[in-house]
PDB file of N, CA and C in Angstrom:
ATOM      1  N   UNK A   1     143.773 199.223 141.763  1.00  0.00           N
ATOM      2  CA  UNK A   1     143.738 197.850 141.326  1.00  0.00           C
ATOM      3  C   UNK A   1     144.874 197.051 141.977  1.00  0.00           C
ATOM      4  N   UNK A   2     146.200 197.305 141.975  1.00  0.00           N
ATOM      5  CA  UNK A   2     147.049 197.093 142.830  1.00  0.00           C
ATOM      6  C   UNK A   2     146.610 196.885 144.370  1.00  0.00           C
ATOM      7  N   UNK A   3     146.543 197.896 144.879  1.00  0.00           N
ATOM      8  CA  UNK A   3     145.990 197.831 146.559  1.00  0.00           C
ATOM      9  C   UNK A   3     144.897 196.817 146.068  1.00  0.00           C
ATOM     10  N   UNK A   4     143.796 196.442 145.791  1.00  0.00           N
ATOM     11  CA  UNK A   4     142.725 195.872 145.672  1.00  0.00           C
ATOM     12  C   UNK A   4     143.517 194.161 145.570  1.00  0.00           C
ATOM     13  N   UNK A   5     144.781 193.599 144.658  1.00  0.00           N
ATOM     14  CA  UNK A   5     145.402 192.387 144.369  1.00  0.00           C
ATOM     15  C   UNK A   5     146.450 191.994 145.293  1.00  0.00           C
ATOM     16  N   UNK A   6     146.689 192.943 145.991  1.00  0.00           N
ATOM     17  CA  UNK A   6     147.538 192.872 147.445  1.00  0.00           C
ATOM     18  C   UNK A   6     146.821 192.306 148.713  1.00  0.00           C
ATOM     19  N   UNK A   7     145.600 193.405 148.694  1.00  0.00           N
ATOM     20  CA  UNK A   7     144.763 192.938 149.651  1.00  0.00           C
ATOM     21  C   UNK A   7     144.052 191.131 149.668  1.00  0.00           C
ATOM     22  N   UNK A   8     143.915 190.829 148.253  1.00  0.00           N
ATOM     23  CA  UNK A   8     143.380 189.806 148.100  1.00  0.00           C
ATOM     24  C   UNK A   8     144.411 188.768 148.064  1.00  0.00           C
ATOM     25  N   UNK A   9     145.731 188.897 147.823  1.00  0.00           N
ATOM     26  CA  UNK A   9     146.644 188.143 147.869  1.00  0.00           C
ATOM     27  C   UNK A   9     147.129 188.139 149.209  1.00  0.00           C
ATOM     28  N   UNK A  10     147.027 188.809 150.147  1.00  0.00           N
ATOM     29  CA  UNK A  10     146.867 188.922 151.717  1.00  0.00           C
ATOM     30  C   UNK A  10     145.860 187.918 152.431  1.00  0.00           C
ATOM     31  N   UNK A  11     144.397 188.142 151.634  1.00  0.00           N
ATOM     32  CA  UNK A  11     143.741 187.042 152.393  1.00  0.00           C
ATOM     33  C   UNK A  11     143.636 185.541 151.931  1.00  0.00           C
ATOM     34  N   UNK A  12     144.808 185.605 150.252  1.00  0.00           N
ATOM     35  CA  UNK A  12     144.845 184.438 150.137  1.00  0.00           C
ATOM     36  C   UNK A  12     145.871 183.519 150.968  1.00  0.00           C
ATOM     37  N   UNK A  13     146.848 184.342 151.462  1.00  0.00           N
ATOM     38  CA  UNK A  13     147.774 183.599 152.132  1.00  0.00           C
ATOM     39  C   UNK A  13     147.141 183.417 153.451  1.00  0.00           C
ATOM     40  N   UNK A  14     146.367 184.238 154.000  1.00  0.00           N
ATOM     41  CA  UNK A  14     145.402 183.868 155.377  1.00  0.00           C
ATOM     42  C   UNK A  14     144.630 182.275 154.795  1.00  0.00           C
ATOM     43  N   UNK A  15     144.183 182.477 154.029  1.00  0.00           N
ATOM     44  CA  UNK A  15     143.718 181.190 153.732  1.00  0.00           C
ATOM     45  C   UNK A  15     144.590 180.405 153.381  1.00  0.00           C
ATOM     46  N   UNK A  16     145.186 179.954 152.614  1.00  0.00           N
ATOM     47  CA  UNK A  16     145.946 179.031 152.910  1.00  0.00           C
ATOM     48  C   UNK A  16     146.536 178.476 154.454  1.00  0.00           C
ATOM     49  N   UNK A  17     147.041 179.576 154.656  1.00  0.00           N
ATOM     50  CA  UNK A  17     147.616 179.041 156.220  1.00  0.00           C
ATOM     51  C   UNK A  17     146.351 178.655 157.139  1.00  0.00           C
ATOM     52  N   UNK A  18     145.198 179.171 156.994  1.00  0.00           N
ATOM     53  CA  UNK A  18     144.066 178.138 157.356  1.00  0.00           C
ATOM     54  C   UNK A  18     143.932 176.495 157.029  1.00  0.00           C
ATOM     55  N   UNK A  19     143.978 176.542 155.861  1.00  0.00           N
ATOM     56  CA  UNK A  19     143.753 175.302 155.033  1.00  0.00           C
ATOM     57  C   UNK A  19     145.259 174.423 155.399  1.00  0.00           C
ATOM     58  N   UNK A  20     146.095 175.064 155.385  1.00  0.00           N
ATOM     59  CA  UNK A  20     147.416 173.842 155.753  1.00  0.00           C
ATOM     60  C   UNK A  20     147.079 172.959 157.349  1.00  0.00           C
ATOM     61  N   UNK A  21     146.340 174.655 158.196  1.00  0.00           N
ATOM     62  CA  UNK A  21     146.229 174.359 159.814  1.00  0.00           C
ATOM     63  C   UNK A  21     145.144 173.007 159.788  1.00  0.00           C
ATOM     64  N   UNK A  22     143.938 173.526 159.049  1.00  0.00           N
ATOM     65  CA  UNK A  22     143.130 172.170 159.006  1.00  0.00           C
ATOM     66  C   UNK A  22     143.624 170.937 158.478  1.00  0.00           C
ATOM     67  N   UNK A  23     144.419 170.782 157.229  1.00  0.00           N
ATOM     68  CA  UNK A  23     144.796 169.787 156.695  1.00  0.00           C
ATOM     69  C   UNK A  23     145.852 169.153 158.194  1.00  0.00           C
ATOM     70  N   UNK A  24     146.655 169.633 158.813  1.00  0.00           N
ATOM     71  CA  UNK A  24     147.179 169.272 159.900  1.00  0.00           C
ATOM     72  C   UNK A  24     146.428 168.662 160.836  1.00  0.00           C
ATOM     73  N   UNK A  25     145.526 169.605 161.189  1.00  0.00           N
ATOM     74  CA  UNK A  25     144.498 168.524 162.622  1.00  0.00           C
ATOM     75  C   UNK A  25     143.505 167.859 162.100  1.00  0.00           C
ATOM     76  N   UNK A  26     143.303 168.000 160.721  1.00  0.00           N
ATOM     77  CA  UNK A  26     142.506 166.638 159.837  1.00  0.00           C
ATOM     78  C   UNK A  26     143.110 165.390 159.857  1.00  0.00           C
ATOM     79  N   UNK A  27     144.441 165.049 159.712  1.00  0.00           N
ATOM     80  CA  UNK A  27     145.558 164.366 159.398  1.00  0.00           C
ATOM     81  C   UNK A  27     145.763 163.811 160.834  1.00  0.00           C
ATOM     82  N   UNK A  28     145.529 164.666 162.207  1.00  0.00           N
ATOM     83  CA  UNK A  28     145.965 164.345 163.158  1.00  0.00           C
ATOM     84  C   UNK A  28     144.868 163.452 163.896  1.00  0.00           C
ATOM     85  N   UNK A  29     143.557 164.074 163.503  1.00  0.00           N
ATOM     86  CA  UNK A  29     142.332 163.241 164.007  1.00  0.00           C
ATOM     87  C   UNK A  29     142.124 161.956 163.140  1.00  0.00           C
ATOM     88  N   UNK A  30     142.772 162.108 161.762  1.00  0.00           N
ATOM     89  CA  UNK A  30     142.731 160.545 161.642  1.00  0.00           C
ATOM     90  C   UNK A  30     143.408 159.387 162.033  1.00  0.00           C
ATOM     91  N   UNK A  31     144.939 160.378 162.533  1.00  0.00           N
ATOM     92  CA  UNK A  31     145.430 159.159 163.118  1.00  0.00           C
ATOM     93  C   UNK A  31     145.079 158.777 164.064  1.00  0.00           C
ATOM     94  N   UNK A  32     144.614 159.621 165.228  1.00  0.00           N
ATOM     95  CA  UNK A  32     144.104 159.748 166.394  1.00  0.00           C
ATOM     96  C   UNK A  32     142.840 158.196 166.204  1.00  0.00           C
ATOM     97  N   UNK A  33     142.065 158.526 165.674  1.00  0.00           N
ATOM     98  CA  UNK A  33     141.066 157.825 165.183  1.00  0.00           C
ATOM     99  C   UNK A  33     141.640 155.849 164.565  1.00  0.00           C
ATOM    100  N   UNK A  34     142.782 156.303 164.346  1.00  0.00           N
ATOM    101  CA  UNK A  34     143.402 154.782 164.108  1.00  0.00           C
ATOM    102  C   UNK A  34     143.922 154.001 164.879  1.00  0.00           C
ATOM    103  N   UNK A  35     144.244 154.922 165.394  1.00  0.00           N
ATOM    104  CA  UNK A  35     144.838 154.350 167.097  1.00  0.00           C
ATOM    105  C   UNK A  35     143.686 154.333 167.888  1.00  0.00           C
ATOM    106  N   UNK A  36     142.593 154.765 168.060  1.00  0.00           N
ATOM    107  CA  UNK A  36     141.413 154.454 168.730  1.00  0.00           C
ATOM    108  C   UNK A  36     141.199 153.044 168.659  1.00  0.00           C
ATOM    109  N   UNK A  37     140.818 152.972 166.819  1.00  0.00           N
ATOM    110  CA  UNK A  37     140.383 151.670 166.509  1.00  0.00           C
ATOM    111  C   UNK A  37     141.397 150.206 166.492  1.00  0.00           C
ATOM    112  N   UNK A  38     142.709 151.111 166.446  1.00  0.00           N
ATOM    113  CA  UNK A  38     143.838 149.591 166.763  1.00  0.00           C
ATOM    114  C   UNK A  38     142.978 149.537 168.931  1.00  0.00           C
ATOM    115  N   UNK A  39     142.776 149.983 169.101  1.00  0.00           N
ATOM    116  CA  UNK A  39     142.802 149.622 170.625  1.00  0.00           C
ATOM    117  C   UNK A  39     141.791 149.431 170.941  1.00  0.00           C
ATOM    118  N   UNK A  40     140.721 149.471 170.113  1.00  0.00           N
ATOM    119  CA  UNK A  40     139.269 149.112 170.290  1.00  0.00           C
ATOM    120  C   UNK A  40     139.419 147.358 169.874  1.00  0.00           C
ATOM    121  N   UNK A  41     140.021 147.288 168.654  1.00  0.00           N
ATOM    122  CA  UNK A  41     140.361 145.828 168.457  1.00  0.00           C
ATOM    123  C   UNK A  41     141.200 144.910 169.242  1.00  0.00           C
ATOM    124  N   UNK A  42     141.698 145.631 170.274  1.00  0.00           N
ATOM    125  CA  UNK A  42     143.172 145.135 171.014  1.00  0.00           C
ATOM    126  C   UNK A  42     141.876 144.522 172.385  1.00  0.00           C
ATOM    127  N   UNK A  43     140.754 145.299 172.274  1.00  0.00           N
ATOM    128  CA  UNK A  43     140.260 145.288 173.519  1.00  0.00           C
ATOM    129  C   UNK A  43     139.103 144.296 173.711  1.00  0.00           C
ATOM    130  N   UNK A  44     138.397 144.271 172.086  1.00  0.00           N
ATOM    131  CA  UNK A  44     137.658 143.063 172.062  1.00  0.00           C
ATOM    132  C   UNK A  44     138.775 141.292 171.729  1.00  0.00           C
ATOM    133  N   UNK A  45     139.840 141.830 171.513  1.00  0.00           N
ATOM    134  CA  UNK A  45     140.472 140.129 171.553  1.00  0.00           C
ATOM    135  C   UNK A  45     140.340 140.365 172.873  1.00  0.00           C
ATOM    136  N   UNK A  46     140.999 140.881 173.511  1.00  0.00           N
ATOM    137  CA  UNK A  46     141.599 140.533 175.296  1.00  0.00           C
ATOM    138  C   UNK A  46     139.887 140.219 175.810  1.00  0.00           C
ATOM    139  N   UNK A  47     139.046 140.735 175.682  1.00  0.00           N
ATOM    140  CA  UNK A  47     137.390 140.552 175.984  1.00  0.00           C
ATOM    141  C   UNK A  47     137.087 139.215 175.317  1.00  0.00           C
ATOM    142  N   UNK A  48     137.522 138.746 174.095  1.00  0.00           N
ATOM    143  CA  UNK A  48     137.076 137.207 173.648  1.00  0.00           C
ATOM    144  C   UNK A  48     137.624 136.401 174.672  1.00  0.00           C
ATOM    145  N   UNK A  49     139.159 136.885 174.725  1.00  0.00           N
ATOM    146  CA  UNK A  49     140.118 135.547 175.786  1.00  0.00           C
ATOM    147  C   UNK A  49     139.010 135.571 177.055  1.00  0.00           C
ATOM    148  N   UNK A  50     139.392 136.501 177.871  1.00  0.00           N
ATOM    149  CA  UNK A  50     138.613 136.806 178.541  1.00  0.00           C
ATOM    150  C   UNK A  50     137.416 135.960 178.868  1.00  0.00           C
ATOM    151  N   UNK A  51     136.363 136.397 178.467  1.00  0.00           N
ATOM    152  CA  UNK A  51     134.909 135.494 178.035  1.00  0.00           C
ATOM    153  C   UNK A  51     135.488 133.744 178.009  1.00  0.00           C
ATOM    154  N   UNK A  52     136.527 133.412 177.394  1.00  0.00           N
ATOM    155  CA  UNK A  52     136.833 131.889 177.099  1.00  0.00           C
ATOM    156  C   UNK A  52     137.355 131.643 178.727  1.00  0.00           C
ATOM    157  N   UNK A  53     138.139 132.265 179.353  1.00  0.00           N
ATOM    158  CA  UNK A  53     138.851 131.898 180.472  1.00  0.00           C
ATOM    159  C   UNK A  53     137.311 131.648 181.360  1.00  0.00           C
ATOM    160  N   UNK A  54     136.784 132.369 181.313  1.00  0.00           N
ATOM    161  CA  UNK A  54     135.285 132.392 182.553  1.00  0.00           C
ATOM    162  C   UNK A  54     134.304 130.995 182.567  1.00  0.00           C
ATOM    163  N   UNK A  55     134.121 130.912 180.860  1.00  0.00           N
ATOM    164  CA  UNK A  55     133.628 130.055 180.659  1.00  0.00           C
ATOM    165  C   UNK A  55     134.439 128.458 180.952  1.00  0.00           C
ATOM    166  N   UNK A  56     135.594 128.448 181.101  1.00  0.00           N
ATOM    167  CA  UNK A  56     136.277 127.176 181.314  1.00  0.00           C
ATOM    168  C   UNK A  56     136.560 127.520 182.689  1.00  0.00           C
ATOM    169  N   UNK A  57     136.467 128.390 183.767  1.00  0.00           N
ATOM    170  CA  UNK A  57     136.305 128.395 185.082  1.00  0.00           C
ATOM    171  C   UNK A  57     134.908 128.154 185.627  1.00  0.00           C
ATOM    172  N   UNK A  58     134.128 128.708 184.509  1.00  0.00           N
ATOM    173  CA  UNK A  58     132.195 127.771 184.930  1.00  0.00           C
ATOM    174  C   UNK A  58     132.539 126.549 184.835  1.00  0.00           C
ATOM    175  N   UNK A  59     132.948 126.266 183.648  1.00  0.00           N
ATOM    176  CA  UNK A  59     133.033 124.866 183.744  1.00  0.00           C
ATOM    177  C   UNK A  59     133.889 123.605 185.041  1.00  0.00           C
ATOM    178  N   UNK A  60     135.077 124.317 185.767  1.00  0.00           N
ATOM    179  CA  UNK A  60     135.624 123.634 186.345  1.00  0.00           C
ATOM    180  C   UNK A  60     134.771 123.859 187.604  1.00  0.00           C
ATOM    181  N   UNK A  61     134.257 124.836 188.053  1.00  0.00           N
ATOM    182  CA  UNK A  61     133.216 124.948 188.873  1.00  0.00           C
ATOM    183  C   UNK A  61     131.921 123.875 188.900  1.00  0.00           C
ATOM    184  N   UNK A  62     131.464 123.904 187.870  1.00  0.00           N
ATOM    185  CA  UNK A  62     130.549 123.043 187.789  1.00  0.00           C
ATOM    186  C   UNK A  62     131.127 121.655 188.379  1.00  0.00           C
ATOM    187  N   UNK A  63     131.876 121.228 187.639  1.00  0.00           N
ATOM    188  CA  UNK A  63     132.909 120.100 187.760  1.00  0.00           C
ATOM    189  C   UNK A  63     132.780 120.131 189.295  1.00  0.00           C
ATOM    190  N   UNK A  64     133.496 120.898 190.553  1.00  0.00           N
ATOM    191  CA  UNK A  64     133.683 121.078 191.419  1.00  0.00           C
ATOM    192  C   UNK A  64     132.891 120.789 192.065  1.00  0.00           C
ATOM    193  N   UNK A  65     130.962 121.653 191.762  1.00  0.00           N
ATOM    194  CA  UNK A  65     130.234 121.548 192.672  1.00  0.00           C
ATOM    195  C   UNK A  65     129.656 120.105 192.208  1.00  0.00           C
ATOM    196  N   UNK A  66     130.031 119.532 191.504  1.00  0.00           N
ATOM    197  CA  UNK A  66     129.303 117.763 191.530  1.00  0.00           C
ATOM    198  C   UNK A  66     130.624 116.818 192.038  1.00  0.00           C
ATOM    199  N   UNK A  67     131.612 116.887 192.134  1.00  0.00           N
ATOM    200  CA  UNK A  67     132.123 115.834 192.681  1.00  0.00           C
ATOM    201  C   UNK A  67     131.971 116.460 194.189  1.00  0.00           C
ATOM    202  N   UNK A  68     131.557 117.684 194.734  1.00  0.00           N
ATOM    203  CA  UNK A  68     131.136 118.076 196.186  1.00  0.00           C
ATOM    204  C   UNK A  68     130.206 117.020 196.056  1.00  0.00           C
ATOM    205  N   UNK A  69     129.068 117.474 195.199  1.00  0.00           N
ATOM    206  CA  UNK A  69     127.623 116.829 195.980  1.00  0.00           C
ATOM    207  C   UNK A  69     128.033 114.565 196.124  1.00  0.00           C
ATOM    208  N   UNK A  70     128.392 115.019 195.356  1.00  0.00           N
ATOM    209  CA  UNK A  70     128.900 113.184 195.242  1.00  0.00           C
ATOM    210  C   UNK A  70     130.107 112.929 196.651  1.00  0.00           C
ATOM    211  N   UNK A  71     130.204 113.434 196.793  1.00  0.00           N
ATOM    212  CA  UNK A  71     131.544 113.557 198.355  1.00  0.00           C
ATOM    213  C   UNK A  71     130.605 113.943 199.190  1.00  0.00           C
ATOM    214  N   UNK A  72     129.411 114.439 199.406  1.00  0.00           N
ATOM    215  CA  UNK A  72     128.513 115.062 200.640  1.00  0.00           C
ATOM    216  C   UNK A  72     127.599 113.237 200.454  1.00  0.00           C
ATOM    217  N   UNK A  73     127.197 112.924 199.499  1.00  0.00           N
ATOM    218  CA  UNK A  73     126.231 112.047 199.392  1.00  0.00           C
ATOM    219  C   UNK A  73     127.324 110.583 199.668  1.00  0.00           C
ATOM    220  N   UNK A  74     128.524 110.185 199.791  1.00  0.00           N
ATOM    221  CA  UNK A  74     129.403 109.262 200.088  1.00  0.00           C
ATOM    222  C   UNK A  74     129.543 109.135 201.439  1.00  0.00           C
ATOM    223  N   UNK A  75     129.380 110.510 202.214  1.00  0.00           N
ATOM    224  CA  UNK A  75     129.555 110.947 203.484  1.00  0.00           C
ATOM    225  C   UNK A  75     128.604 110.601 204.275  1.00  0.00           C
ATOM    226  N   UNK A  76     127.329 110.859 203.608  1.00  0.00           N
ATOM    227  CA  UNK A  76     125.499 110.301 204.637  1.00  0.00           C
ATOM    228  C   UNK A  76     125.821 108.494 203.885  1.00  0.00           C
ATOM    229  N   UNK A  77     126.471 108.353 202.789  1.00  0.00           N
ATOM    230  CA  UNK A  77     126.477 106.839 203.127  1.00  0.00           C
ATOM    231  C   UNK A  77     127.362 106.011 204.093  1.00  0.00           C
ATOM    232  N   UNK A  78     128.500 106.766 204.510  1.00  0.00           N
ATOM    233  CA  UNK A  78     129.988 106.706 205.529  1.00  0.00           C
ATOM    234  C   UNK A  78     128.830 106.583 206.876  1.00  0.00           C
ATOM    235  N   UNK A  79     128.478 107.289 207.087  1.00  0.00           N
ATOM    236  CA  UNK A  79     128.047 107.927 208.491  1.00  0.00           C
ATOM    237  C   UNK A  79     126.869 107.249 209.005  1.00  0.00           C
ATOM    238  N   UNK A  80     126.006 106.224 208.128  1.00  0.00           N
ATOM    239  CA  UNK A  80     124.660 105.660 208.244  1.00  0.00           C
ATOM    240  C   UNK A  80     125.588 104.304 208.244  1.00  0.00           C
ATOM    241  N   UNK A  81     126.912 104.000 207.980  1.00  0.00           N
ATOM    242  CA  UNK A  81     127.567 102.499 207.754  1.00  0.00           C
ATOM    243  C   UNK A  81     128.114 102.460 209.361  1.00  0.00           C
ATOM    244  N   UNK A  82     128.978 103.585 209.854  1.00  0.00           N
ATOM    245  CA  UNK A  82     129.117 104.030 211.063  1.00  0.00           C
ATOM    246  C   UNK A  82     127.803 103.749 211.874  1.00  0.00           C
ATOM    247  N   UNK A  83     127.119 104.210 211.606  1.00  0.00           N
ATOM    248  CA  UNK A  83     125.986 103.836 212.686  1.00  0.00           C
ATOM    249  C   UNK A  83     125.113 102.935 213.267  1.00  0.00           C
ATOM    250  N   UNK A  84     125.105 101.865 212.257  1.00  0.00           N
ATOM    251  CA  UNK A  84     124.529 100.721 211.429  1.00  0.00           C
ATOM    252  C   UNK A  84     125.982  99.930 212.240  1.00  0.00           C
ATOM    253  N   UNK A  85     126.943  99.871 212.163  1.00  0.00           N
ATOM    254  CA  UNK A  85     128.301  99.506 212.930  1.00  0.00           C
ATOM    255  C   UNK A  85     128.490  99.497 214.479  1.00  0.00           C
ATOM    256  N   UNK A  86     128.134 100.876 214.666  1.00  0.00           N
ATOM    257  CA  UNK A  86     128.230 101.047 216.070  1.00  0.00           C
ATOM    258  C   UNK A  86     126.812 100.530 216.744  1.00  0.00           C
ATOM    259  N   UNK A  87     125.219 100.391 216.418  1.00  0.00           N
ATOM    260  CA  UNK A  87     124.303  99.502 216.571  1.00  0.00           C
ATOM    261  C   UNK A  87     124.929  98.210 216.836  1.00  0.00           C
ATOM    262  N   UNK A  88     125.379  97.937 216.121  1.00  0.00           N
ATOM    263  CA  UNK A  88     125.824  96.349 215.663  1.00  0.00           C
ATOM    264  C   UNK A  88     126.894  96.379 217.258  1.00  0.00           C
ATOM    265  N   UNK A  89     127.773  96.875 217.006  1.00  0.00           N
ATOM    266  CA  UNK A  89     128.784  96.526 218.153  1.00  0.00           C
ATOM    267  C   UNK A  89     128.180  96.507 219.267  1.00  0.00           C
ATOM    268  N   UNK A  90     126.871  97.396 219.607  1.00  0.00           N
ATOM    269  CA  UNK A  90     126.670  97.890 221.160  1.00  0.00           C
ATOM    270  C   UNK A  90     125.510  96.797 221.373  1.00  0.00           C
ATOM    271  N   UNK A  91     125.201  95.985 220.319  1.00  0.00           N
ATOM    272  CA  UNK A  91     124.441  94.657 220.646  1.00  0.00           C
ATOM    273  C   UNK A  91     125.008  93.659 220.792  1.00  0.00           C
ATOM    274  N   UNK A  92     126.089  93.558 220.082  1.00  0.00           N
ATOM    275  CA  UNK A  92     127.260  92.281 220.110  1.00  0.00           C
ATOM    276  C   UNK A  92     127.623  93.054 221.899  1.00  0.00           C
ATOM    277  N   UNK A  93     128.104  93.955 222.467  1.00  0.00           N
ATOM    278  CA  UNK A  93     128.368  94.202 223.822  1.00  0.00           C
ATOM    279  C   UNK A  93     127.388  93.729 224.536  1.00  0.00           C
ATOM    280  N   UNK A  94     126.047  93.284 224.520  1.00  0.00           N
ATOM    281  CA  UNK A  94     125.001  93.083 225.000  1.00  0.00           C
ATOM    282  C   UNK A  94     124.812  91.827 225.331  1.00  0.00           C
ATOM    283  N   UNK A  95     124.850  91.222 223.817  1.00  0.00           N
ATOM    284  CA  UNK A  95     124.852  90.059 223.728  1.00  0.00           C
ATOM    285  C   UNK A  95     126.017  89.340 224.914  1.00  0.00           C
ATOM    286  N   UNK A  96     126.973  89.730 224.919  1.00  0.00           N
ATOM    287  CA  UNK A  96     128.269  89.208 225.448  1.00  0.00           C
ATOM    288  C   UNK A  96     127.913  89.644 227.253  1.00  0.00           C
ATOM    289  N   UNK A  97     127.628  90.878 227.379  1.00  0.00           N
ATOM    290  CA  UNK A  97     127.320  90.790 228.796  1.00  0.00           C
ATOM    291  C   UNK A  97     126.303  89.977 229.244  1.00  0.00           C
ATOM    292  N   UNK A  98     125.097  89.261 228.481  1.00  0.00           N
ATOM    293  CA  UNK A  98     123.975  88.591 228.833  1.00  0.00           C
ATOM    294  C   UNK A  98     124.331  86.894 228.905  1.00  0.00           C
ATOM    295  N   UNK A  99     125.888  87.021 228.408  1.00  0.00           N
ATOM    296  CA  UNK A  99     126.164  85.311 228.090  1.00  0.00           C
ATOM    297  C   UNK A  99     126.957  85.053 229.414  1.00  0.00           C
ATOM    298  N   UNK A 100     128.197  85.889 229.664  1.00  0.00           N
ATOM    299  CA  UNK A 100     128.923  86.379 231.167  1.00  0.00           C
ATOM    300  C   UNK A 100     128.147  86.559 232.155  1.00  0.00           C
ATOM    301  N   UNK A 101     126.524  86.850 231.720  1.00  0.00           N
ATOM    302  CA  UNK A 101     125.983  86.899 233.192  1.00  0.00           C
ATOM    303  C   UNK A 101     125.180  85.444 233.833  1.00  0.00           C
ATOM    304  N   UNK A 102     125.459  84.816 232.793  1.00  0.00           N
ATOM    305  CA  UNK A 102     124.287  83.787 232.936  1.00  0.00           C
ATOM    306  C   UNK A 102     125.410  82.219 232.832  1.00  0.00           C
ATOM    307  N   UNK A 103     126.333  82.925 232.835  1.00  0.00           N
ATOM    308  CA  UNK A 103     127.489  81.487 232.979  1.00  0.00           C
ATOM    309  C   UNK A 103     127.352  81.516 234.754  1.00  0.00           C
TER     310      UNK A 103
END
């Protein structure tokens, strides 16, 4: 009966020292697990900013590509005033050589 309460008091201390080992890497995977989730949260703010910065660089883009098209469309009106100008001058030259020739 002795040998028989030895033996069992043998595998109670095996167990225990099981049960402390788990309570340890139980304890350790939860922190583990908290620090996951602090950095899972760390990762969707920096992903909100993120997302906001893109969207206010679409936006200045946008911005960008319309005062282009309005600067391309100022340019065919520049360039048709130029031409419409230089017409004009190379008839006024015309005019003037046809008046010099006939004095």
């Amino acid at each position: 009966m002795e040998e028989t309460l030895k033996q069992i008091l043998a595998r109670l201390e095996v167990i225990e020292s099981k049960l402390d080992e788990n309570i340890q890497v139980t304890k350790a995977l939860r922190h583990n697990n908290e620090e996951v989730n602090a950095q899972l949260h760390c990762l969707g703010h920096n992903l909100a900013e993120l997302t906001g910065k893109v969207n206010q660089l679409d936006k200045k883009a946008d911005k960008l590509d319309s005062r282009f098209e309005q600067m391309e469309m100022q340019q065919d009106i520049i360039k048709a005033d130029v031409m419409f100008l230089a017409r004009k001058a190379i008839e006024q030259d015309e005019a003037m050589y046809r008046l010099q020739k006939a004095k």
